[in-house]
C-alpha atoms as a PDB file:
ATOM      1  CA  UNK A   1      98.666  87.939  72.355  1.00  0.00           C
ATOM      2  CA  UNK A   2      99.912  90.113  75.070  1.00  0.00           C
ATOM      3  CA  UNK A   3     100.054  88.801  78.533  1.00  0.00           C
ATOM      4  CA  UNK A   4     101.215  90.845  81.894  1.00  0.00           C
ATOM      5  CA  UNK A   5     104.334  89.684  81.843  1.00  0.00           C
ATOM      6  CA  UNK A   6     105.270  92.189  78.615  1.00  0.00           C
ATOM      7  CA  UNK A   7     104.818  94.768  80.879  1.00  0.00           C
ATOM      8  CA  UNK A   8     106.337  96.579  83.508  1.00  0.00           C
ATOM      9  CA  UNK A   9     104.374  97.880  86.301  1.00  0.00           C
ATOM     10  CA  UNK A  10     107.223 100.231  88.999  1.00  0.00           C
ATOM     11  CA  UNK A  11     106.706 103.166  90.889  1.00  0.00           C
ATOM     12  CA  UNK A  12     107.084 106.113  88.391  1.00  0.00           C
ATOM     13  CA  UNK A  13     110.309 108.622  89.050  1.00  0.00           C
ATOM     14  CA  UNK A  14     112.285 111.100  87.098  1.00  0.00           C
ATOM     15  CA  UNK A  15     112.852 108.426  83.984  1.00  0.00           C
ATOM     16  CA  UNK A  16     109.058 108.644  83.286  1.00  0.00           C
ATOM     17  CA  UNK A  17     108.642 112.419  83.303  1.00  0.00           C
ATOM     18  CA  UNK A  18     107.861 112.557  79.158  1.00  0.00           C
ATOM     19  CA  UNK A  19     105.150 110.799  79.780  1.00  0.00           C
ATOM     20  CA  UNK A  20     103.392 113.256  81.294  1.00  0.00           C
ATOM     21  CA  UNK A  21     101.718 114.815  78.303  1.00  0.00           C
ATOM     22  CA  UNK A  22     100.460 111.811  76.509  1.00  0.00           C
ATOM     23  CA  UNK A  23      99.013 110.670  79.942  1.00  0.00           C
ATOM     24  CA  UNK A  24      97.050 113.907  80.714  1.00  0.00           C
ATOM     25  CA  UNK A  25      95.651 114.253  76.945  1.00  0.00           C
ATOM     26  CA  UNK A  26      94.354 110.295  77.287  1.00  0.00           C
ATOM     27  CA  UNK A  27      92.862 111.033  80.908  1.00  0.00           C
ATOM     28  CA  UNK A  28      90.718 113.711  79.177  1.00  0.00           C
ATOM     29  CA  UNK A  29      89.870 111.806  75.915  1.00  0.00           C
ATOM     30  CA  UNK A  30      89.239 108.982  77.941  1.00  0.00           C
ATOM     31  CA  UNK A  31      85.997 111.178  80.230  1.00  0.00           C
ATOM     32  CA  UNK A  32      84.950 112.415  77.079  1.00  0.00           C
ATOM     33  CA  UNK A  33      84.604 109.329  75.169  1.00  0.00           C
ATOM     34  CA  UNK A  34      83.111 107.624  78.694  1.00  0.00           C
ATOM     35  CA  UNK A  35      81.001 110.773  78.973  1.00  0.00           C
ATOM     36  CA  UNK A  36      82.094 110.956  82.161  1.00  0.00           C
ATOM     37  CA  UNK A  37      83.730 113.549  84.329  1.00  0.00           C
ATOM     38  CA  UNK A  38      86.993 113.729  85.985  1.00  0.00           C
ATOM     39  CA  UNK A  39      89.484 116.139  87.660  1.00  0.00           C
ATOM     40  CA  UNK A  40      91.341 117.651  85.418  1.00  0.00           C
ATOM     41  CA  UNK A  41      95.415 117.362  85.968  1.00  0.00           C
ATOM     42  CA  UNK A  42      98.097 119.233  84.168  1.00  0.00           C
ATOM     43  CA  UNK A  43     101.703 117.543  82.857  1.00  0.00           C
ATOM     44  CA  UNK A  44     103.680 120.195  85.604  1.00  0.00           C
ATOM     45  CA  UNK A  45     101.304 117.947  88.389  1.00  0.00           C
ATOM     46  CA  UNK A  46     101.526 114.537  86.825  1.00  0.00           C
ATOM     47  CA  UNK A  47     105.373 114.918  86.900  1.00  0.00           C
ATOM     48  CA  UNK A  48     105.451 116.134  90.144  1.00  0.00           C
ATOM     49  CA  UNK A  49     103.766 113.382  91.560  1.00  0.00           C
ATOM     50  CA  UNK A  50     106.177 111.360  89.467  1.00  0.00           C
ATOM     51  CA  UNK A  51     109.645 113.113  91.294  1.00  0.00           C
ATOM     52  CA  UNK A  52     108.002 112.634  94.726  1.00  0.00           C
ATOM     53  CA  UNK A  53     107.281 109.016  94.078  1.00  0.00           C
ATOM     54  CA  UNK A  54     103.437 108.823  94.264  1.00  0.00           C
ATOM     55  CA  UNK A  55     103.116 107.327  91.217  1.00  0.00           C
ATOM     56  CA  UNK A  56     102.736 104.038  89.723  1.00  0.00           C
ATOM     57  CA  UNK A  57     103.322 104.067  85.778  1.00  0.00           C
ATOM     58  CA  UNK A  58     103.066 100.798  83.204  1.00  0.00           C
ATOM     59  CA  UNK A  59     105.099 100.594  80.339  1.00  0.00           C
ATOM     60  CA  UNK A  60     105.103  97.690  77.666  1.00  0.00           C
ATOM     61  CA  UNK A  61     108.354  95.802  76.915  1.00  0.00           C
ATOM     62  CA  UNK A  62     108.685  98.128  73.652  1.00  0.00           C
ATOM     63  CA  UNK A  63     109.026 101.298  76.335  1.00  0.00           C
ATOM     64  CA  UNK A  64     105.741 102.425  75.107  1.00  0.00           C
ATOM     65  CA  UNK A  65     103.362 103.725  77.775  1.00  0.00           C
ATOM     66  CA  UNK A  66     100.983 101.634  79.308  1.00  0.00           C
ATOM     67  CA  UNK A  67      98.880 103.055  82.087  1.00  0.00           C
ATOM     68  CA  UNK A  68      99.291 104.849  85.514  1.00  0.00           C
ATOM     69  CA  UNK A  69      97.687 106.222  88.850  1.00  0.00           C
ATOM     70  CA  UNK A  70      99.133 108.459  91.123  1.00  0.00           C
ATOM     71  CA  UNK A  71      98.310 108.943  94.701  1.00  0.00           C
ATOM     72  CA  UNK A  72      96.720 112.260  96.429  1.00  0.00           C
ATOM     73  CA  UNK A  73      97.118 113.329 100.380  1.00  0.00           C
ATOM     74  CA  UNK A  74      93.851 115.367 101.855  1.00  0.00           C
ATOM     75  CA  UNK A  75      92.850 116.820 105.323  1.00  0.00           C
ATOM     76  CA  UNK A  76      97.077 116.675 106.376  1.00  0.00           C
ATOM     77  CA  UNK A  77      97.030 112.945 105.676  1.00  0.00           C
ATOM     78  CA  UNK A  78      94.561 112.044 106.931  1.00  0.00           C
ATOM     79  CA  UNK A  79      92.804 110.567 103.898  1.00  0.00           C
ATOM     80  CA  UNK A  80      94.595 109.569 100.640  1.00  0.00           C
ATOM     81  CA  UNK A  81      93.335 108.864  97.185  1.00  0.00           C
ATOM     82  CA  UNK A  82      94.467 106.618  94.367  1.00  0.00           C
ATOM     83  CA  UNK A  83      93.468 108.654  91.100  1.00  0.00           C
ATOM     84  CA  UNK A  84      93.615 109.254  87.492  1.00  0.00           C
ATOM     85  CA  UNK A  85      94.027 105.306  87.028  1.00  0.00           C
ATOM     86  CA  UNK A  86      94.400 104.904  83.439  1.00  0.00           C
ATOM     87  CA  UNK A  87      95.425 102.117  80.676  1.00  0.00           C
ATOM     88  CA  UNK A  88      96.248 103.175  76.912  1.00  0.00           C
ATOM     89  CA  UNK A  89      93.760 101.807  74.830  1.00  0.00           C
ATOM     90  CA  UNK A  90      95.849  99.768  73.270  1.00  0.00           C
ATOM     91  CA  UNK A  91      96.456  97.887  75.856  1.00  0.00           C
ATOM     92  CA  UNK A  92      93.191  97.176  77.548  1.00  0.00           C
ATOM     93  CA  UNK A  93      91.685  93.811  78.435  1.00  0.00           C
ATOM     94  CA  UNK A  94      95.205  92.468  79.751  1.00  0.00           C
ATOM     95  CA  UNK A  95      94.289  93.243  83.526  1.00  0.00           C
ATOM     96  CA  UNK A  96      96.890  96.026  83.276  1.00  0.00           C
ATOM     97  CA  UNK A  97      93.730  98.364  85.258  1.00  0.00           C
ATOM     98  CA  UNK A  98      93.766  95.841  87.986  1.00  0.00           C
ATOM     99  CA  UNK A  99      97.620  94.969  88.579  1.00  0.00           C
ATOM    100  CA  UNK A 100      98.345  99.059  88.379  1.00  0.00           C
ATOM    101  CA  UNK A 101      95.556  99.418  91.003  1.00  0.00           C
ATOM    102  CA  UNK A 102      96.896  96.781  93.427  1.00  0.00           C
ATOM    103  CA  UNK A 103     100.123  98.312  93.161  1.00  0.00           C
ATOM    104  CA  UNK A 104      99.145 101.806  93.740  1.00  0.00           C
ATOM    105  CA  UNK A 105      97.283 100.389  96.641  1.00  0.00           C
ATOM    106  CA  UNK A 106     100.562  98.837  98.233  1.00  0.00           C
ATOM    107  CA  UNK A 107     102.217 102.183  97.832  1.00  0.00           C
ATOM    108  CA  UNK A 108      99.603 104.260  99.224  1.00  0.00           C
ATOM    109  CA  UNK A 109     100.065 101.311 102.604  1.00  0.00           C
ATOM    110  CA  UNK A 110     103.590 101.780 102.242  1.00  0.00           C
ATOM    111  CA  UNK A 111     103.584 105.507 102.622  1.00  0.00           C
ATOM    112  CA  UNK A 112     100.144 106.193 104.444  1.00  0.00           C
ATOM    113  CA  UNK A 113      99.736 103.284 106.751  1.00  0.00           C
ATOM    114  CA  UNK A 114      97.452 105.026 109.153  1.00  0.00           C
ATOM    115  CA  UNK A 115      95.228 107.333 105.949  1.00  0.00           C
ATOM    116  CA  UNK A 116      92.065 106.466 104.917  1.00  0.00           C
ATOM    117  CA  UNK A 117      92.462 105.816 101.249  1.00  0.00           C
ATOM    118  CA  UNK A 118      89.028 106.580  99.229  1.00  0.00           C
ATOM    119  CA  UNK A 119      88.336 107.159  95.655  1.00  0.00           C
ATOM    120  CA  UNK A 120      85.178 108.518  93.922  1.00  0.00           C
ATOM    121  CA  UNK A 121      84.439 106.581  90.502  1.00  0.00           C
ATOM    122  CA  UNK A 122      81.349 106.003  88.396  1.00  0.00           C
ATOM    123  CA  UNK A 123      83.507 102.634  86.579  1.00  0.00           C
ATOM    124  CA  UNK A 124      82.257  99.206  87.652  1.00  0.00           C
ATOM    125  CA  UNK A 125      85.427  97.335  86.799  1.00  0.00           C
ATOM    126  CA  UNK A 126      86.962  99.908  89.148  1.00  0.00           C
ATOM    127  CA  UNK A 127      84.481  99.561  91.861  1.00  0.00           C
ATOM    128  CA  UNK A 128      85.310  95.370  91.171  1.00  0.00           C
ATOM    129  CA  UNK A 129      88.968  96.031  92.105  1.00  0.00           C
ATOM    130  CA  UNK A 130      88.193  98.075  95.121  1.00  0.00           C
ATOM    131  CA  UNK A 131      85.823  95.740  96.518  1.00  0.00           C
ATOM    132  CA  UNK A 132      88.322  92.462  96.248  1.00  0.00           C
ATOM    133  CA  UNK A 133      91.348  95.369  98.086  1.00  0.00           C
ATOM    134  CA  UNK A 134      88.968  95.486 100.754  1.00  0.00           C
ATOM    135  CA  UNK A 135      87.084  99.241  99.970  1.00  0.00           C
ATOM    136  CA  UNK A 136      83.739  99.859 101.083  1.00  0.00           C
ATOM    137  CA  UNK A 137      80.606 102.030  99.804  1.00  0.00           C
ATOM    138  CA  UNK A 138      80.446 104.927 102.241  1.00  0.00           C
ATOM    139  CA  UNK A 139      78.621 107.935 102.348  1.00  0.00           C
ATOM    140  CA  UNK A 140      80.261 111.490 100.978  1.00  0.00           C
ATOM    141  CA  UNK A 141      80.188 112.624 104.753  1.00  0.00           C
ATOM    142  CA  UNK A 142      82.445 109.775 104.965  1.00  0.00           C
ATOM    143  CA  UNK A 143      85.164 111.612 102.878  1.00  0.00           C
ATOM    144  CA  UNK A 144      87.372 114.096 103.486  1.00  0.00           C
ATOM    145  CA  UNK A 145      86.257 117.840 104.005  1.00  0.00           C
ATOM    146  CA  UNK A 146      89.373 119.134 102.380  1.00  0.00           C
ATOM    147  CA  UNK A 147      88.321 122.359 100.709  1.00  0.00           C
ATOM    148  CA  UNK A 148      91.257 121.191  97.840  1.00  0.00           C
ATOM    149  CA  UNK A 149      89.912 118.131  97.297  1.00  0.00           C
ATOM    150  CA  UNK A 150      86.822 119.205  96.683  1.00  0.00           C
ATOM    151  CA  UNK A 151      87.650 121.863  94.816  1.00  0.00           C
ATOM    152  CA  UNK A 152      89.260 119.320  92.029  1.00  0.00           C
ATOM    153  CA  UNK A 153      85.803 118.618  91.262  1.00  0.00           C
ATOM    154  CA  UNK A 154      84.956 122.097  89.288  1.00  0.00           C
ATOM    155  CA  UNK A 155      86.958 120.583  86.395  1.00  0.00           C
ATOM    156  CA  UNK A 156      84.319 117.676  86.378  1.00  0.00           C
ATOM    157  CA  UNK A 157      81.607 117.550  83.856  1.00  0.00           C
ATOM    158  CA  UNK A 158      79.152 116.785  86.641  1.00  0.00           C
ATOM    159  CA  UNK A 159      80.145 119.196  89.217  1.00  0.00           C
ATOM    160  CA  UNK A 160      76.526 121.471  89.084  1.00  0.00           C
ATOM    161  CA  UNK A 161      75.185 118.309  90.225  1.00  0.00           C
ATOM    162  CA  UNK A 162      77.553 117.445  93.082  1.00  0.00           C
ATOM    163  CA  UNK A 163      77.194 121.203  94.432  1.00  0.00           C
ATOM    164  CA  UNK A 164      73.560 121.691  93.362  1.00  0.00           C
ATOM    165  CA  UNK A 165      73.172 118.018  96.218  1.00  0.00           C
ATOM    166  CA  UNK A 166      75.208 120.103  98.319  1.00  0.00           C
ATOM    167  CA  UNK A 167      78.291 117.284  97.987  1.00  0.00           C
ATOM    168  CA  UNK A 168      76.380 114.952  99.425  1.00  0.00           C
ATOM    169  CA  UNK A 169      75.977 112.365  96.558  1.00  0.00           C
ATOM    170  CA  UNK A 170      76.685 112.411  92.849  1.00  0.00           C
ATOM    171  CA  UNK A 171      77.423 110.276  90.234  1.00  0.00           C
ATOM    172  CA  UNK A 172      80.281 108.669  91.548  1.00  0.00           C
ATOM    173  CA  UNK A 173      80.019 106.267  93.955  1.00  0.00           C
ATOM    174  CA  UNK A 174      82.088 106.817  96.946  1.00  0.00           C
ATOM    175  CA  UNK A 175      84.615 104.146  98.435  1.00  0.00           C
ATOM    176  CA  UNK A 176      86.874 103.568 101.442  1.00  0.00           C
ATOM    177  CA  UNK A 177      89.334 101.601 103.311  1.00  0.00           C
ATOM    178  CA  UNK A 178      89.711 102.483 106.686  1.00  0.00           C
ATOM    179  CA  UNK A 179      92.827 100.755 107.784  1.00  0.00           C
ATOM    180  CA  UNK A 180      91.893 101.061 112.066  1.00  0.00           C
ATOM    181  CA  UNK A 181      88.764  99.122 111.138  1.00  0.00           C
ATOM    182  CA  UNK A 182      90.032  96.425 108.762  1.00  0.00           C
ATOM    183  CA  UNK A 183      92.737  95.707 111.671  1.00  0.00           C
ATOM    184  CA  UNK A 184      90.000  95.164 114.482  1.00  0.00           C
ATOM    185  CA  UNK A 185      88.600  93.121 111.579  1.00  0.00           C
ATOM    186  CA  UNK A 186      91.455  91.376 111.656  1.00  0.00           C
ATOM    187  CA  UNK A 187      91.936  91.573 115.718  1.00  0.00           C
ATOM    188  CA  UNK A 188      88.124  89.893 115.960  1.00  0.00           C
ATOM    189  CA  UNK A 189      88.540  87.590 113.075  1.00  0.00           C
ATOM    190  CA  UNK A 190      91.870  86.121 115.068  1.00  0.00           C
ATOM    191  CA  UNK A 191      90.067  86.108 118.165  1.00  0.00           C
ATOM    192  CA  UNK A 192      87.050  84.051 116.960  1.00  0.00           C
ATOM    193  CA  UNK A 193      89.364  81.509 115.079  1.00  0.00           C
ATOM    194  CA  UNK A 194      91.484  81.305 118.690  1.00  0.00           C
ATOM    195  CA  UNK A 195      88.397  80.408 120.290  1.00  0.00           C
ATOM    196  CA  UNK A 196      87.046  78.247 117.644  1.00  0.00           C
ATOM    197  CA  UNK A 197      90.479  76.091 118.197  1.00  0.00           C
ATOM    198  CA  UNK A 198      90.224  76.065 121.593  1.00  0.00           C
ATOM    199  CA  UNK A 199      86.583  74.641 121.401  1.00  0.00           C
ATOM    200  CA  UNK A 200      87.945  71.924 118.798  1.00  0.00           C
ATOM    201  CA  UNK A 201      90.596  70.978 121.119  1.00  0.00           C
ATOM    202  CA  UNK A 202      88.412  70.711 124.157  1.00  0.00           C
ATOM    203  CA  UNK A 203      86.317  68.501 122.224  1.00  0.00           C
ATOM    204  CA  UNK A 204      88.902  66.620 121.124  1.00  0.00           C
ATOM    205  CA  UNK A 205      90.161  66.052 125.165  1.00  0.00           C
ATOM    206  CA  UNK A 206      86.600  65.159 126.460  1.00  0.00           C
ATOM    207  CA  UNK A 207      86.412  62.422 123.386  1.00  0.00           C
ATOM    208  CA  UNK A 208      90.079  61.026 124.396  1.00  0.00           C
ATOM    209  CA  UNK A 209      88.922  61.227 128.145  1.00  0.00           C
ATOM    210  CA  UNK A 210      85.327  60.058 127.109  1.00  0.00           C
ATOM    211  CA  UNK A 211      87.646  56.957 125.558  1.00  0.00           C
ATOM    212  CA  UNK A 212      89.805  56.475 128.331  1.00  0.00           C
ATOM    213  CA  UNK A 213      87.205  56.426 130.931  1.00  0.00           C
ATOM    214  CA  UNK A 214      85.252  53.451 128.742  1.00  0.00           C
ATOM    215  CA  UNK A 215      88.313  51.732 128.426  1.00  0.00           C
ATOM    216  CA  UNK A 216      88.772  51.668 132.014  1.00  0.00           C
ATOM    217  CA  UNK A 217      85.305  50.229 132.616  1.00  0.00           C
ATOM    218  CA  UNK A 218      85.719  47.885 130.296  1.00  0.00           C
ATOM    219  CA  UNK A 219      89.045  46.565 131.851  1.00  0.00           C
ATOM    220  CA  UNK A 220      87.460  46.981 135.396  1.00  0.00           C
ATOM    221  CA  UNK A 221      84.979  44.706 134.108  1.00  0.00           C
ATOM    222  CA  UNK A 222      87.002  42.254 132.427  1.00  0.00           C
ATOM    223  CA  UNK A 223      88.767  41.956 135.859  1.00  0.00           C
ATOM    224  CA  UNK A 224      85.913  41.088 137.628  1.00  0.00           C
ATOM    225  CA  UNK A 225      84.621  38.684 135.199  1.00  0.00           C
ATOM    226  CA  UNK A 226      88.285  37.298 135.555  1.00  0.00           C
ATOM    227  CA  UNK A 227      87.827  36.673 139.525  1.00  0.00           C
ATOM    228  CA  UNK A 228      84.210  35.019 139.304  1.00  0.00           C
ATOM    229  CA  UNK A 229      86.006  32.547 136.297  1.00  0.00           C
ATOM    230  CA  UNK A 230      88.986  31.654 138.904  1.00  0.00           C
ATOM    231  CA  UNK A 231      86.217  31.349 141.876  1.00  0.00           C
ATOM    232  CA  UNK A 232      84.162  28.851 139.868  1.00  0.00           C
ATOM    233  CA  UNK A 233      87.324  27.128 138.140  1.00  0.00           C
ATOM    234  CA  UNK A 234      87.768  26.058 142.269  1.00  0.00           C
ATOM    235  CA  UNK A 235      84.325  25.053 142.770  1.00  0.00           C
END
């Protein structure tokens, strides 16, 4: 049985541009049989996204295609998008979907650090691995207003709905990962754990001096009771 380690999971490049085809023909086999809409891509746009390097591709140890995701830039880079994530079916239920999105993920922090990255899916498992890369359910207002963006949507089964709700809500749930807030997350979480250490070791100085001052009454007393001993021993 196949394992993770028979496959390679890199950032796709000019090597990977055959692929193109056989991705594009499973992304749309792979709505239809889900029932399910999705952007439509062409080869020419997968392989660009391959020569700029916005790509993550997996291939199995027999060069055989695997699965990829590429990464989109909306509203001047402002917000990106990890899309078209997809795993052949012959090679599902190895956690190649999750490992392909956690790498598309770094990429999109490598490139983008300061974009929103968001994605639109109806897909639980998907919704799973956003959740654990720190993604949040937002509103649609919460997306980007990029006209192109948007307009990627016509290609979608569902699209009458989207425009008939006036692209406020459809059937994919909308996600995002706002990097300024998860680093005041970060900034507050760091904070409370500062102060939280400083309480522990204030604690840990009024026990010591809680200790210390005992001791000393206890010798103070000791060297009383030591006095009276000596004045009676004379008696």
């Amino acid at each position: 049985m196949e394992t993770l380690n028979d496959f390679l999971i890199t950032v796709a490049d000019e090597r990977h541009l055959d692929y193109a085809e056989t991705i594009t023909t499973e992304m749309a086999e792979s709505a239809k049989a889900r029932g399910t809409g999705i952007a439509q891509r062409s080869p020419e746009y997968i392989r660009k996204k391959m020569q700029e390097g916005k790509a993550v591709i997996a291939l199995h140890k027999d060069g055989s295609w695997a699965g990829f995701c590429y990464i989109e830039t909306w509203g001047h880079g402002k917000f990106v998008a990890n899309s078209g994530l997809i795993v052949h079916p012959d090679y599902r239920k190895h956690g190649l979907a999750k490992a392909i999105k956690y790498r598309i993920f770094e990429l999109s922090r490598e490139k983008y650090p300061e974009s929103k990255i968001f994605g639109l899916t109806t897909g639980f498992a998907v919704m799973k691995i956003n959740s654990e890369l720190g993604y949040e359910p937002v509103p649609y207002s919460e997306l980007t207003d990029d006209e192109e963006f948007w307009k990627g949507c016509r290609s979608c089964v569902n699209h009458d709905i989207l425009m008939s709700k006036e692209r406020k809500n459809c059937l994919c749930t909308a996600m995002l990962y706002d990097p300024e807030e998860k680093e005041e997350e970060r900034r507050e979480k760091e904070r409370k754990e500062k102060e939280d250490a400083e309480k522990i070791a204030r604690e840990k100085l009024e026990q010591i001096t809680h200790k210390a001052t005992l001791l000393e009454r206890i010798n103070a007393r000791l060297k009383r009771s030591a006095k009276v001993f000596v004045l009676l021993s004379k008696v």
